[in-house]
Protein backbone atom coordinates (compact mmCIF):
# COMPACT_ATOMS: atom_id res chain seq x y z
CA UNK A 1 255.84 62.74 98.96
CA UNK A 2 252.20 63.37 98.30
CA UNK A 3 251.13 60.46 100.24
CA UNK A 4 253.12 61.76 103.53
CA UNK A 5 251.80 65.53 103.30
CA UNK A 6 248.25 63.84 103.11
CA UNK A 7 249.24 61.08 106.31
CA UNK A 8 250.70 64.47 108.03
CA UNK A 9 247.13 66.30 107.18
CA UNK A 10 244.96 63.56 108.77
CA UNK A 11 246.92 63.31 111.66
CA UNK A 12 246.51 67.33 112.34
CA UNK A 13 242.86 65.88 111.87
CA UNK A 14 242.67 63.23 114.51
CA UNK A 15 244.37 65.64 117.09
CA UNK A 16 242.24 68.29 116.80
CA UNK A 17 239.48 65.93 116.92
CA UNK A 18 241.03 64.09 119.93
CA UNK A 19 241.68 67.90 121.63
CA UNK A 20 237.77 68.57 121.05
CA UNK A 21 236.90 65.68 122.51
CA UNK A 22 239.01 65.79 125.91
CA UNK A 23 237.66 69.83 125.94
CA UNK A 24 234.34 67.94 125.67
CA UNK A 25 234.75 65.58 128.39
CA UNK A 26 236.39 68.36 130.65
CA UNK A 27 233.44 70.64 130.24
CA UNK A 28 230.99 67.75 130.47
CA UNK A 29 232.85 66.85 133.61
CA UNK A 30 232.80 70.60 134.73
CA UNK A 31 229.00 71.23 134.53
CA UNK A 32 228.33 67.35 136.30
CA UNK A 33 230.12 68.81 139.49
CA UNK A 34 228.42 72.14 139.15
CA UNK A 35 225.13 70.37 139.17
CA UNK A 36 225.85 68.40 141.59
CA UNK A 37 227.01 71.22 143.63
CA UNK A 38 224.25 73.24 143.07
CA UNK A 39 221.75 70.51 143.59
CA UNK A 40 223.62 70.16 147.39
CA UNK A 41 223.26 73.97 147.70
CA UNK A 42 219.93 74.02 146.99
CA UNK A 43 219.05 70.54 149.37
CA UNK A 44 220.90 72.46 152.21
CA UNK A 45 218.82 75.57 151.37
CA UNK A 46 215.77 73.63 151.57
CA UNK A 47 216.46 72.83 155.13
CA UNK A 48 218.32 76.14 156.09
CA UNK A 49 221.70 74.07 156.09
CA UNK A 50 223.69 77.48 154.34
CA UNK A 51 224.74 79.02 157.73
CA UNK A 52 223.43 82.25 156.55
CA UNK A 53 221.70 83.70 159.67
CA UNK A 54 219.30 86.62 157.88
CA UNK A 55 218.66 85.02 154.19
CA UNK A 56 216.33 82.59 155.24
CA UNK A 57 215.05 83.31 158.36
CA UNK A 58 211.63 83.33 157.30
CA UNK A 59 211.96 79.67 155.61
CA UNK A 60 213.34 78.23 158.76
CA UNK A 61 210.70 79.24 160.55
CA UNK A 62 208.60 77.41 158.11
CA UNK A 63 210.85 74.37 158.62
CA UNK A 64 210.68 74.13 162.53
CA UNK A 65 206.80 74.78 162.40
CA UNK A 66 206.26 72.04 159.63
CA UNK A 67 208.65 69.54 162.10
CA UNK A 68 207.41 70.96 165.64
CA UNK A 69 203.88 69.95 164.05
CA UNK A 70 205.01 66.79 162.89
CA UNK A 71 206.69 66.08 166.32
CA UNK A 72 203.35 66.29 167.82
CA UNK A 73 202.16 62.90 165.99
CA UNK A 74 198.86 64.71 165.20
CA UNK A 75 195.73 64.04 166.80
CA UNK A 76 193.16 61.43 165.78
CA UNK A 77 189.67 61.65 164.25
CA UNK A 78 186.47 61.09 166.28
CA UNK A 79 186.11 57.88 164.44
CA UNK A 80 190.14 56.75 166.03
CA UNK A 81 190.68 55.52 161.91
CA UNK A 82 192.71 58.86 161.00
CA UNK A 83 195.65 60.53 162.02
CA UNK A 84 195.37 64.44 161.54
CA UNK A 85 198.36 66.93 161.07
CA UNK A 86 196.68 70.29 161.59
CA UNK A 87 198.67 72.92 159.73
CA UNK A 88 201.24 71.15 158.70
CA UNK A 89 202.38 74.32 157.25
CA UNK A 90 201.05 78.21 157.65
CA UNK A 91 200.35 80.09 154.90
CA UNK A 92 202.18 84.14 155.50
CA UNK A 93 198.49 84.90 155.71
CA UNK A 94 197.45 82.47 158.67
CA UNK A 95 200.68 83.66 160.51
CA UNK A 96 199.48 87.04 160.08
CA UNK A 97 196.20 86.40 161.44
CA UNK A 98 197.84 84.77 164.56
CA UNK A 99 200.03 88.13 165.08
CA UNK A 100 196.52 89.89 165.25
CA UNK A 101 197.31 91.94 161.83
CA UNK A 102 194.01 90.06 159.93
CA UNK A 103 190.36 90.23 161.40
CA UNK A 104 188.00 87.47 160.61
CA UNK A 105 185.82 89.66 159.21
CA UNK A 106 185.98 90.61 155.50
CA UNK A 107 187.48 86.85 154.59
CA UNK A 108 186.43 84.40 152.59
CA UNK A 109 188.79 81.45 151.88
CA UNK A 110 188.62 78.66 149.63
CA UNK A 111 188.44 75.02 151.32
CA UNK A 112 189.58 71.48 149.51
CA UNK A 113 190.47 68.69 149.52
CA UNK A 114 192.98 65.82 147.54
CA UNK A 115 194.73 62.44 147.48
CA UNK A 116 198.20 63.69 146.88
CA UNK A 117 197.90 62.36 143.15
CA UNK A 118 195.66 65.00 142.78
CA UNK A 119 197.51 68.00 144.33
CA UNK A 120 198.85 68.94 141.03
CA UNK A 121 195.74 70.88 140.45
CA UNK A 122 196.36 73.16 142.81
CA UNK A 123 199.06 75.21 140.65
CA UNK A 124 195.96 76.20 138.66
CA UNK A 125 193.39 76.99 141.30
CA UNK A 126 195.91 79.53 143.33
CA UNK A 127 196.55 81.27 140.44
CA UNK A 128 192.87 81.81 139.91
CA UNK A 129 191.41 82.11 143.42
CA UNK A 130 194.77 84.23 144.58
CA UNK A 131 193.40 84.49 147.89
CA UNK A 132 193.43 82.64 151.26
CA UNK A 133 193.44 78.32 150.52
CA UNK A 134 193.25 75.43 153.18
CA UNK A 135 194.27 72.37 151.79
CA UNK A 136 193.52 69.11 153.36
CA UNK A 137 195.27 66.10 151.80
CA UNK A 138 194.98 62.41 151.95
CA UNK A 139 198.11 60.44 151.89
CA UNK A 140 198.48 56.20 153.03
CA UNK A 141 201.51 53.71 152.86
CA UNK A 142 204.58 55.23 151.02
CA UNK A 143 202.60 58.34 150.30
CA UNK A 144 202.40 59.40 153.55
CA UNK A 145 206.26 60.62 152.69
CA UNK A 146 206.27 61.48 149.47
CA UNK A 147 203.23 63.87 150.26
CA UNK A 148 204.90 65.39 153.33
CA UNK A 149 208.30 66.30 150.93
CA UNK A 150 206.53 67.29 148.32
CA UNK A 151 203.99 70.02 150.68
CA UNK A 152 207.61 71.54 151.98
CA UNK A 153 208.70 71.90 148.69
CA UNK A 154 206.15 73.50 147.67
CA UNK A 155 205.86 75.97 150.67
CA UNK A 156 209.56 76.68 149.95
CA UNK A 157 209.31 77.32 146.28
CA UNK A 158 206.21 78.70 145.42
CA UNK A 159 205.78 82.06 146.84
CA UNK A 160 201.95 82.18 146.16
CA UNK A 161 201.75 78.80 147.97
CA UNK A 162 204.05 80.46 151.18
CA UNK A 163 201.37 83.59 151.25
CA UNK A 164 197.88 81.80 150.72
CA UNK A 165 198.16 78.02 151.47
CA UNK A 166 197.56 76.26 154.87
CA UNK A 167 198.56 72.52 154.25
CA UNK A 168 196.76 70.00 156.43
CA UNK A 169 197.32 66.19 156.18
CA UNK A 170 195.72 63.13 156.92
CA UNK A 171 196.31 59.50 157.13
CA UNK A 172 195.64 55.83 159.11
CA UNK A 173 195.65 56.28 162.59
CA UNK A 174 198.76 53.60 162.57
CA UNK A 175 200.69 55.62 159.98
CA UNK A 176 203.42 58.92 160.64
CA UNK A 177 204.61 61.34 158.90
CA UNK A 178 208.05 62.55 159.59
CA UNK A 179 210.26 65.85 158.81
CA UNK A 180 212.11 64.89 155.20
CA UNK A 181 215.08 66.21 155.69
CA UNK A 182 216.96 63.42 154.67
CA UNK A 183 214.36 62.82 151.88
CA UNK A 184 216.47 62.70 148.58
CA UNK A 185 214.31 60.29 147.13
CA UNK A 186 211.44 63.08 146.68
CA UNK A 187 213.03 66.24 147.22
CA UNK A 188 216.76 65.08 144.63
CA UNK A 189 216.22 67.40 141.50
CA UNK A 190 213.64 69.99 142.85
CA UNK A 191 215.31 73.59 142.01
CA UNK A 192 212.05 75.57 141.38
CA UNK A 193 208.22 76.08 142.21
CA UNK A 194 207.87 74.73 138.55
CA UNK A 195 209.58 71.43 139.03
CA UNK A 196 207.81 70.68 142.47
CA UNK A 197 204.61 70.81 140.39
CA UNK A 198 206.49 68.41 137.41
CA UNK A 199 206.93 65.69 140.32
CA UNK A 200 203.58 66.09 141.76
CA UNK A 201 201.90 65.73 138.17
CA UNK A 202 203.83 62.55 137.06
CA UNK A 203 202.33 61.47 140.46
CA UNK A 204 198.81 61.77 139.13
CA UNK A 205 197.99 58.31 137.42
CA UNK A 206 199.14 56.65 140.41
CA UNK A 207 195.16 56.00 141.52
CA UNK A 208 192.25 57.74 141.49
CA UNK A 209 190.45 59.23 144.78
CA UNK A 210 188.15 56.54 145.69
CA UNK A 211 190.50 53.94 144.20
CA UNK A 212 193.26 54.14 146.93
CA UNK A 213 195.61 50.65 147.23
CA UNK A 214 194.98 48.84 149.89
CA UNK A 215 191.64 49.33 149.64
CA UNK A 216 191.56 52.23 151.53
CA UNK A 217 188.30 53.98 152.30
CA UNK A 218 188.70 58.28 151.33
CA UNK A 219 187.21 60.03 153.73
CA UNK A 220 186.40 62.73 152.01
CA UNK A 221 183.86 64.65 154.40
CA UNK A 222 186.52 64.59 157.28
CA UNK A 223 189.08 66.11 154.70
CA UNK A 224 186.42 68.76 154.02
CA UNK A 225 185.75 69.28 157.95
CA UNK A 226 189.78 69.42 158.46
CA UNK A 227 190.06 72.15 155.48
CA UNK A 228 187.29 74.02 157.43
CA UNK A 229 188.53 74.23 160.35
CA UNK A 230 191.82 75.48 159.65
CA UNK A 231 190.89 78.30 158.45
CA UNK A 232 189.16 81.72 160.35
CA UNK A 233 187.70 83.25 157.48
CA UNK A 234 184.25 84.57 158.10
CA UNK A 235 183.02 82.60 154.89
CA UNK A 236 184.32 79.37 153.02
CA UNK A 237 183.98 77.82 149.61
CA UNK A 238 184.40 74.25 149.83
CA UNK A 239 185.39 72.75 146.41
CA UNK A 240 187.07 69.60 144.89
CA UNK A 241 190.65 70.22 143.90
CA UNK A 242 189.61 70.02 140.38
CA UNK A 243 187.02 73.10 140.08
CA UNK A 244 187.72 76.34 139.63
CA UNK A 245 185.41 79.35 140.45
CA UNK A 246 184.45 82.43 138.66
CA UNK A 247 187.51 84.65 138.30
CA UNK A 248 187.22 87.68 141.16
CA UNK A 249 185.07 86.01 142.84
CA UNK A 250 186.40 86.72 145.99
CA UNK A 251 186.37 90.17 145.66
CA UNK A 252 182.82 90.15 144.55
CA UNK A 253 181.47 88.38 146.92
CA UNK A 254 182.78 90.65 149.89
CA UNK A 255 182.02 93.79 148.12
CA UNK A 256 178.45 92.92 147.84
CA UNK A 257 178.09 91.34 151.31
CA UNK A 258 179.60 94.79 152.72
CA UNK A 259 176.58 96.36 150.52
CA UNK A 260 173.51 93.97 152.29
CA UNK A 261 171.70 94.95 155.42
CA UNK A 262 173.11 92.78 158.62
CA UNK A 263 171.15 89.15 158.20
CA UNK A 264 168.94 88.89 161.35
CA UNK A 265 169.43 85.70 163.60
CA UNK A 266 167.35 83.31 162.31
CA UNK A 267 167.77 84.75 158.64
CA UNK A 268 170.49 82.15 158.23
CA UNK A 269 171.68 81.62 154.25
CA UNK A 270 174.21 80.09 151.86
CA UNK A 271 175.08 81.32 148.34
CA UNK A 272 174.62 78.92 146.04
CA UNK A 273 177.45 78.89 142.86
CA UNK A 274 176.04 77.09 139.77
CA UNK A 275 178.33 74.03 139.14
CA UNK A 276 179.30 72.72 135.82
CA UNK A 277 181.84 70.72 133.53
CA UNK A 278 184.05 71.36 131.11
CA UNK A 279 185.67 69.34 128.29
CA UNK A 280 189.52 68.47 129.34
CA UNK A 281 190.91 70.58 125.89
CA UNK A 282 188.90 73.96 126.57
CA UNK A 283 190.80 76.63 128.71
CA UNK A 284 188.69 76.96 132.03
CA UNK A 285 185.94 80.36 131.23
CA UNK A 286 186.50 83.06 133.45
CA UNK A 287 183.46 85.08 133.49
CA UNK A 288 179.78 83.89 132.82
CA UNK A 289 179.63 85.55 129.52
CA UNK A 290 182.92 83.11 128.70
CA UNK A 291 180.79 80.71 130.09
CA UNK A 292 177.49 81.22 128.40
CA UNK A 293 179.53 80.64 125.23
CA UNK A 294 180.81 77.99 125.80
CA UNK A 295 177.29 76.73 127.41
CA UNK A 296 175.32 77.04 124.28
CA UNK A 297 177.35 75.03 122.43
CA UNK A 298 177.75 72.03 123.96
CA UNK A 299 181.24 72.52 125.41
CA UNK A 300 180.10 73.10 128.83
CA UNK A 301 177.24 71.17 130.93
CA UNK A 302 176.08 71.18 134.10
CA UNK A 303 177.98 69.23 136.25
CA UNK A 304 177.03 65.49 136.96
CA UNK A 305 174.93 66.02 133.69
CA UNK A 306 175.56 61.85 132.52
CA UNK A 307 175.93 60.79 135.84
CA UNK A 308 173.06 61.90 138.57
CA UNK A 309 170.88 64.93 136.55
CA UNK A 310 168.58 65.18 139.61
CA UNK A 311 171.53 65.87 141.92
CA UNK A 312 172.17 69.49 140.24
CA UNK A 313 168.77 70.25 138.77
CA UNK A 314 167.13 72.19 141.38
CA UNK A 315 169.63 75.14 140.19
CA UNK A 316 167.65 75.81 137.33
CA UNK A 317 170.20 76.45 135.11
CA UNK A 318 168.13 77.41 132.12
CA UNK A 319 166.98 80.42 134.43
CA UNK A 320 170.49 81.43 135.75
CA UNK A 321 171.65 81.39 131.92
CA UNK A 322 168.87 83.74 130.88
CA UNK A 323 169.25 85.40 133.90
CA UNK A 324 169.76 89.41 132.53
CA UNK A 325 172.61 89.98 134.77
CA UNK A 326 175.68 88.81 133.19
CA UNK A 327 178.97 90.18 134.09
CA UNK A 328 177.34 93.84 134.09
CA UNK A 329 176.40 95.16 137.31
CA UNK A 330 178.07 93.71 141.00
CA UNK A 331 177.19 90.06 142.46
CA UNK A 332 174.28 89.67 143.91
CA UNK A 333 171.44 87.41 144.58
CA UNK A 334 169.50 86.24 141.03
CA UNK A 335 166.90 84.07 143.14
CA UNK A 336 166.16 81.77 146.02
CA UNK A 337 165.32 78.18 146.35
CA UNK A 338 163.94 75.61 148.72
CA UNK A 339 166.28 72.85 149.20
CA UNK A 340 165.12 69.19 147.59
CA UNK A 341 166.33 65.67 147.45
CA UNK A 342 169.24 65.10 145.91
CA UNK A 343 170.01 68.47 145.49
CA UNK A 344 174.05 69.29 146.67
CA UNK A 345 174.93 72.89 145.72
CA UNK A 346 178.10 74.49 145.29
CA UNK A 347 178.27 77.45 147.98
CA UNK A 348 179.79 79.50 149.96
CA UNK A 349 178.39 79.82 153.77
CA UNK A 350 179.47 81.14 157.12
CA UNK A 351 182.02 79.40 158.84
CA UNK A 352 179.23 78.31 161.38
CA UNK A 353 177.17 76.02 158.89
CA UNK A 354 176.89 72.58 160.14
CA UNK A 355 180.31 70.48 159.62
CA UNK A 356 179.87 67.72 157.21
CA UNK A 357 179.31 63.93 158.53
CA UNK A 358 182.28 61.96 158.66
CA UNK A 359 181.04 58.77 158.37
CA UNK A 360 180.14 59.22 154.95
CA UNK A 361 183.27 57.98 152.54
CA UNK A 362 184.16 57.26 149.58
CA UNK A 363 181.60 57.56 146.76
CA UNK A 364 177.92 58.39 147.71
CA UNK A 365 175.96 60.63 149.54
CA UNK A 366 179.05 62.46 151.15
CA UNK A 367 177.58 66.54 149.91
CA UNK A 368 173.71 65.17 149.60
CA UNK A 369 173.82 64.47 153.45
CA UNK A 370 175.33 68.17 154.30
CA UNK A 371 172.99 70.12 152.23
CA UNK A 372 169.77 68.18 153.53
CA UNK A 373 170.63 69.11 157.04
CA UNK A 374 171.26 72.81 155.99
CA UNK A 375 167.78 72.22 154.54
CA UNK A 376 166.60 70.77 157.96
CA UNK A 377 168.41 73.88 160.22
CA UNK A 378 166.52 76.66 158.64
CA UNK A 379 169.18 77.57 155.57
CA UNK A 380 167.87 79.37 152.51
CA UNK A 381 169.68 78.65 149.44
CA UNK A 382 170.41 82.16 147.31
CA UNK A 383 171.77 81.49 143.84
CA UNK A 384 174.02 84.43 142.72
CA UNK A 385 173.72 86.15 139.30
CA UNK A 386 177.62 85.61 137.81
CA UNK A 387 179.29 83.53 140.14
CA UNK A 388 179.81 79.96 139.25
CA UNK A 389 182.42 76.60 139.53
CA UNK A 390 183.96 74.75 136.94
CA UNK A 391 184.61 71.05 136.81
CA UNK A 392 187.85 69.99 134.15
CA UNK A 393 186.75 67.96 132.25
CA UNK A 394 183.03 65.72 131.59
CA UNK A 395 182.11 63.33 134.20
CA UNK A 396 181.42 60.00 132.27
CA UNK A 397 180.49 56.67 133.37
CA UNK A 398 183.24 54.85 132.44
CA UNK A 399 185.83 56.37 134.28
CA UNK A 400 184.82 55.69 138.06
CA UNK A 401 186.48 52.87 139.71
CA UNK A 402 185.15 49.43 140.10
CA UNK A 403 183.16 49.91 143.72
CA UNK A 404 181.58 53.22 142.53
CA UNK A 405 177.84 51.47 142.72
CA UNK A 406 178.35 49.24 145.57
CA UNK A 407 179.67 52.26 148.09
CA UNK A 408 176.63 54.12 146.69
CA UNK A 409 174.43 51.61 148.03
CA UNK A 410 175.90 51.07 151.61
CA UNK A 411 176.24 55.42 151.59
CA UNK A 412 172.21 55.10 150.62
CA UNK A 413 171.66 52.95 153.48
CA UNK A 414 173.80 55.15 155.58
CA UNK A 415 171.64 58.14 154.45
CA UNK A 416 167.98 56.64 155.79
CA UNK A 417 169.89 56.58 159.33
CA UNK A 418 171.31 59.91 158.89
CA UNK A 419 168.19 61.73 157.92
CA UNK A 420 166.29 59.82 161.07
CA UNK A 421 168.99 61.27 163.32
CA UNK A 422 168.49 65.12 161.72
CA UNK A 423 164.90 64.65 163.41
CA UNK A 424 165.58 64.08 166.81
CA UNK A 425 168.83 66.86 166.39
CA UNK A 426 166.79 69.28 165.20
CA UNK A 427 163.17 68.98 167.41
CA UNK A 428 161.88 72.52 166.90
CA UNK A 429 162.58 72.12 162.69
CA UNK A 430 159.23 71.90 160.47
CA UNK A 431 161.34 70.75 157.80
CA UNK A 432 162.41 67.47 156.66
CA UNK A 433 164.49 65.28 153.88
């Protein structure tokens, strides 16, 4: 008797277990199809397949600009290497200014450039800039896809991104990019601005800028000239992806250009940001006083400190640090230097200073070249008091790719023909480089 009540007992056992598990399977079942349905729901959003008329009017207008600019084929550089997609997408603020709400006055936008490896960097920078962005990007091979998915998703998801950020791309003047609307590979699994960044950053280790397969060169002056260009602020800051500037700078920067007298004609100037370097683990300083800190003890340098010294040195860092105006007070100008070789500030300049030569690639000579013909076409250079960049992370020796000091060479080269060419450009100039 006692061994059948205890057979009865296990078998209430196994079917409760057996009725847990089938509950399991059902609601494991249950939330597959959900997901699956919601992950449809959300692809069909992405290309305004919902049949809702009003809810995302203004996203499908994003989509047919994106695909009426793809449809084009772009345009190719002077050079006939590089295909160029010219707003690939609109920022709500470019739109604006095309509607005749903006002005070009009173606008200063940020300008860089990126191998789509590299793109993850811009979550950061928006949220510290917060104010108009043109973003040219470099994409080749199967990238050329990936980079065009991943630049809708991101001007679908990210509502900073849809207000500030013109997307521009660029590849090989034999490659195309095409709408992805039937892109699951890239676009499967993206529900948020959050995980459109995720994909993008396990993208990163993929290659480095001026290590592109194929041996492709990256032409990184035409990106900059493309970034330029499609934007009509009055002034541009043209940074790597991977700086950062001065928190409020924008705002500081207009406020004390609206305070100085009209420049007269041939009073033309930049405004020189001190550049440095940060180690990867320190959170990026926000103000100089942050950044004096940090400075004086060794976890900030100037930037290029191990790698080219001379190239940054003309700065005079030691006198911006001791420089009495810290954070107190409004931007303005601290001093004002005479360009010198190898000097390449940081600045920010009118749109109208002289484009940057697009024959320069790769590694070498790309910024050097720019800022010696500023030198050459009359350009002051005025360092402001608080206002600086920030590179992540120390620039080392060991982590540039293999060519690094055999594109320097044929850039150096390059550079004896360049400055040759500034003389007979620029007749009337007593200056030289």
């Amino acid at each position: 008797m006692h061994l059948s009540k205890k057979c009865s007992f296990f078998k209430v056992v196994l079917g409760a277990l057996l009725i847990v598990a089938l509950l399991q399977l059902i609601y494991l079942s249950f939330l597959s199809k959900f997901h699956g349905k919601q992950q449809r729901y959300r692809y069909s959003e992405l290309f305004g397949g919902s049949g809702k008329k009003n809810a995302h009017t203004e996203k499908n207008s994003r989509k047919e600009h994106m695909r009426y600019s793809l449809s084009t084929g772009g345009m190719f550089d002077s050079s006939g290497q590089y295909r160029v997609y010219r707003h690939l997408i609109k920022s709500d603020f470019t739109a604006n200014q095309a509607l005749g709400s903006e002005g070009r006055s009173n606008v200063l936008a940020l300008c860089t450039h990126t191998t789509i490896n590299n793109l993850y960097h811009l979550e950061s920078l928006v949220q510290r800039w917060q104010n108009p962005l043109s973003v040219a990007i470099f994409a080749h091979g199967q990238d050329v896809k990936f980079a065009t998915a991943l630049v809708y998703a991101l001007s679908f998801f990210c509502p900073q991104i849809q207000a500030l950020v013109d997307f521009h791309l660029v590849c090989l003047s034999g490659e195309y990019a095409s709408f992805p609307e039937h892109d699951r590979e890239h676009l499967s699994g993206l529900e948020d601005c959050a995980s459109a960044f995720s994909r993008l950053e396990a993208h990163r280790d993929k290659h480095k800028n001026y290590a592109i397969h194929g041996n492709v060169s990256y032409p990184n002056n035409l990106l900059r000239n493309v970034a330029r260009s499609g934007t009509e602020a009055s002034y541009v800051l043209v940074v790597d992806v991977d700086m950062a500037p001065s928190a409020d700078l924008h705002q500081q920067f207009l406020a004390m250009i609206a305070r100085r007298p009209p420049a007269a004609d041939h009073d033309e100037e930049v405004f020189v940001l001190p550049a440095f370097e940060i180690r990867h683990v320190r959170k990026l300083p926000a103000t100089k006083s942050e950044l004096v800190q940090l400075y004086q003890v060794g976890e900030v340098r100037p930037f290029y400190e191990e790698l080219c010294p001379r190239c940054q040195a003309p700065t005079n860092y030691s006198r911006w640090v001791n420089n009495g105006a810290r954070d107190a007070g409004p931007l303005d100008v601290a001093y004002t230097l005479s360009w010198v070789d190898p000097w390449e500030p940081f600045y920010i300049g009118p749109s109208g200073v002289p484009l940057y030569d697009e024959s320069f690639k790769q590694y070498g000579f790309n910024r050097i070249s720019q800022a010696c013909e500023l030198h050459v076409a009359g350009y002051k250079f005025s360092v402001l008091t608080s206002a600086f960049v920030v590179h992540r992370g120390f620039k080392v020796q060991g982590e540039f790719h293999a060519r690094k000091d055999e594109e320097n060479r044929q850039n150096r080269v390059l550079f004896r023909h360049f400055k040759a060419d500034l003389k007979t450009k620029y007749l009337d100039s007593p200056r030289h480089c």
